[in-house]
C-alpha atoms as a PDB file:
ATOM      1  CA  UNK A   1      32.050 157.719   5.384  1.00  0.00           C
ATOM      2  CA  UNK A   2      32.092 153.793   5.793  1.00  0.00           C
ATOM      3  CA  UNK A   3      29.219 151.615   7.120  1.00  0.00           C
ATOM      4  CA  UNK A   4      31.463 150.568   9.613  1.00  0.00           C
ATOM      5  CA  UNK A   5      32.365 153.874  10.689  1.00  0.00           C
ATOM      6  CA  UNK A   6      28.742 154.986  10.896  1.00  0.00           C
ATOM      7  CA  UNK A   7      27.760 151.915  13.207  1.00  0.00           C
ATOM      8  CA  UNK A   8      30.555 152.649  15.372  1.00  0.00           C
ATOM      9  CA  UNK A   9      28.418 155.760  16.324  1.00  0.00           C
ATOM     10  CA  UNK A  10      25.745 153.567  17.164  1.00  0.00           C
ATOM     11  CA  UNK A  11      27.548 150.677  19.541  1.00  0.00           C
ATOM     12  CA  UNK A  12      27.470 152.532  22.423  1.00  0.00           C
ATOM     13  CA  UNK A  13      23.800 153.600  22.430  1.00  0.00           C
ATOM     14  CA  UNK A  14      22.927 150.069  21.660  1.00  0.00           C
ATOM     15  CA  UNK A  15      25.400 148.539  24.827  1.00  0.00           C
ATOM     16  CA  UNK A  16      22.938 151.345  27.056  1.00  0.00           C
ATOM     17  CA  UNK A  17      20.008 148.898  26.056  1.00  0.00           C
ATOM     18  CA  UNK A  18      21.606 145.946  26.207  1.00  0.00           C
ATOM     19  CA  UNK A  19      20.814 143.284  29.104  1.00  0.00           C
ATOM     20  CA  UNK A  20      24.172 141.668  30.420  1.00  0.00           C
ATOM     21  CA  UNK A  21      22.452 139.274  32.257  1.00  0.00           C
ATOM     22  CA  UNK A  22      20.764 137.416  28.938  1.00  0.00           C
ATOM     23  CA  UNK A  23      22.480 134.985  27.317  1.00  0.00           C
ATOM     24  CA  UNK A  24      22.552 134.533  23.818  1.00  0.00           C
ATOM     25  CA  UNK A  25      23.178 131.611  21.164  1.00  0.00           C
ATOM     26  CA  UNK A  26      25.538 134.087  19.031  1.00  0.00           C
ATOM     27  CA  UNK A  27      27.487 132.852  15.796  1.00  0.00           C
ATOM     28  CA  UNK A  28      28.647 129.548  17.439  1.00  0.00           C
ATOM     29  CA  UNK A  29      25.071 128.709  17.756  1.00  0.00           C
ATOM     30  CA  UNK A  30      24.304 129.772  14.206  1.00  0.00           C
ATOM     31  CA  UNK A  31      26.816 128.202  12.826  1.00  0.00           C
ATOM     32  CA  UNK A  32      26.099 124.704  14.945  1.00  0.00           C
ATOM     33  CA  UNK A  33      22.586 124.560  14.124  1.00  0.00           C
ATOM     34  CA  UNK A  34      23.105 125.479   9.813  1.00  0.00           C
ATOM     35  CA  UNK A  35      25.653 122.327  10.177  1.00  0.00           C
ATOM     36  CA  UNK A  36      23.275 120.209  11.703  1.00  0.00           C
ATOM     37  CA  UNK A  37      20.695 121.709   8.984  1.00  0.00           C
ATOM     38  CA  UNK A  38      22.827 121.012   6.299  1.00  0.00           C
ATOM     39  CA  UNK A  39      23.498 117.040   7.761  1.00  0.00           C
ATOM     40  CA  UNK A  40      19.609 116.444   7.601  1.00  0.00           C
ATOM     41  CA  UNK A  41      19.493 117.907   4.247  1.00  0.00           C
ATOM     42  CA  UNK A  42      22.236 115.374   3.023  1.00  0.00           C
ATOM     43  CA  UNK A  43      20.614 112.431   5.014  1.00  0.00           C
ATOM     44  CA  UNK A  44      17.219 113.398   3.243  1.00  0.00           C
ATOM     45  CA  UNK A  45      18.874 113.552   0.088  1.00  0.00           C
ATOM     46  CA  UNK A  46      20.634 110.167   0.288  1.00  0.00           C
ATOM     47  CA  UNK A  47      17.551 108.473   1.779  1.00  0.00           C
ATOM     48  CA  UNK A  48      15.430 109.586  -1.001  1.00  0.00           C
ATOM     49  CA  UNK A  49      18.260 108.561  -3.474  1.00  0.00           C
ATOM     50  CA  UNK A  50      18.287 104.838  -1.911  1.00  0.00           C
ATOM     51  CA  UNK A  51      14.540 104.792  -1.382  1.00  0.00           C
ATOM     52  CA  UNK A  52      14.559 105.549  -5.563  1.00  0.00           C
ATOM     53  CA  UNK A  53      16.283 102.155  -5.835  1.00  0.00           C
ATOM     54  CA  UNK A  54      14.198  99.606  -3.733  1.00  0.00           C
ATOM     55  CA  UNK A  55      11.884  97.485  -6.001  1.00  0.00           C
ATOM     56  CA  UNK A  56       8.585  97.061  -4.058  1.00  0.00           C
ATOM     57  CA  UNK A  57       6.988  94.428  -6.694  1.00  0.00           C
ATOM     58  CA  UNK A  58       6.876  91.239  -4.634  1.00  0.00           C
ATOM     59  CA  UNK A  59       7.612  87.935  -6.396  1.00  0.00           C
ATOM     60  CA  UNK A  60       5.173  85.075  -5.449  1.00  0.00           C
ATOM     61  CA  UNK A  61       5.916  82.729  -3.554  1.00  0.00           C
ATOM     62  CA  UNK A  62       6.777  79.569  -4.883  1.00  0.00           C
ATOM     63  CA  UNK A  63       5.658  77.235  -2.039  1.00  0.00           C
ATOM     64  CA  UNK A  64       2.007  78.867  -1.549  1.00  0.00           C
ATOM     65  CA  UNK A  65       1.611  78.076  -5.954  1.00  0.00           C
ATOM     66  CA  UNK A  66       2.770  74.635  -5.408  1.00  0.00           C
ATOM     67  CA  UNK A  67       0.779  74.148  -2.526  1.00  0.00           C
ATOM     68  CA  UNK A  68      -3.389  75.318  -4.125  1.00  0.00           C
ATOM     69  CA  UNK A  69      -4.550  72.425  -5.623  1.00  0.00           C
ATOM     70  CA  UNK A  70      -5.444  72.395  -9.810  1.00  0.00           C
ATOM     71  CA  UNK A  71      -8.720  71.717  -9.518  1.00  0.00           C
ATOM     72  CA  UNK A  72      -9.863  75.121  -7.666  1.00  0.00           C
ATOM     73  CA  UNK A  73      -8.654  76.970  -9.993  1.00  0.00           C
ATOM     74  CA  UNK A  74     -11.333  77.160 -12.499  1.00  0.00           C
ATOM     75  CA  UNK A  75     -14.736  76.430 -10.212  1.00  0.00           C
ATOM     76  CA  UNK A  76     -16.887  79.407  -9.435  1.00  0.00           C
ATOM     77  CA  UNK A  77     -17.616  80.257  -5.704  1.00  0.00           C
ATOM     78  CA  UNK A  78     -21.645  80.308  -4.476  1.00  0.00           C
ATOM     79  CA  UNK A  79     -22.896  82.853  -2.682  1.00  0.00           C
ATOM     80  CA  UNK A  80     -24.352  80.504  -0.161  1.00  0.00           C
ATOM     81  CA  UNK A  81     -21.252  79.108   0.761  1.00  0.00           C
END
């Protein structure tokens, strides 16, 4: 005997029990919401792939060097002050 031929035996005691006024997602929904699963997954995946590429070391900025004068350099700060 088949599987499929055994759960033909069972269809019509589970269509007794079943509610015809309930609404259901069914395979559409399945297979909309594994899609949409599978587009985050690839967005994730490429973000973290890009993200892997950004340097985050900051150069200084040449202005704000050529603006502190030479002499402060080297003098040590007070407390009091």
């Amino acid at each position: 005997m088949y599987a499929t031929q055994a759960l033909t035996h069972l269809v019509p005691l589970a269509a007794e029990e079943l509610d015809k006024n309930k609404v259901t997602p069914g395979v559409l929904g399945f297979l909309v919401f594994a899609a949409l699963a599978v587009g985050v997954w690839a967005l994730m995946k490429s973000m973290n792939r890009h993200m892997g590429r950004v340097n985050f070391e900051e150069a200084p900025d040449p202005d704000a060097v050529a603006a502190e004068p030479a002499g402060d350099k080297g003098k040590a700060v007070s407390p009091g002050k």
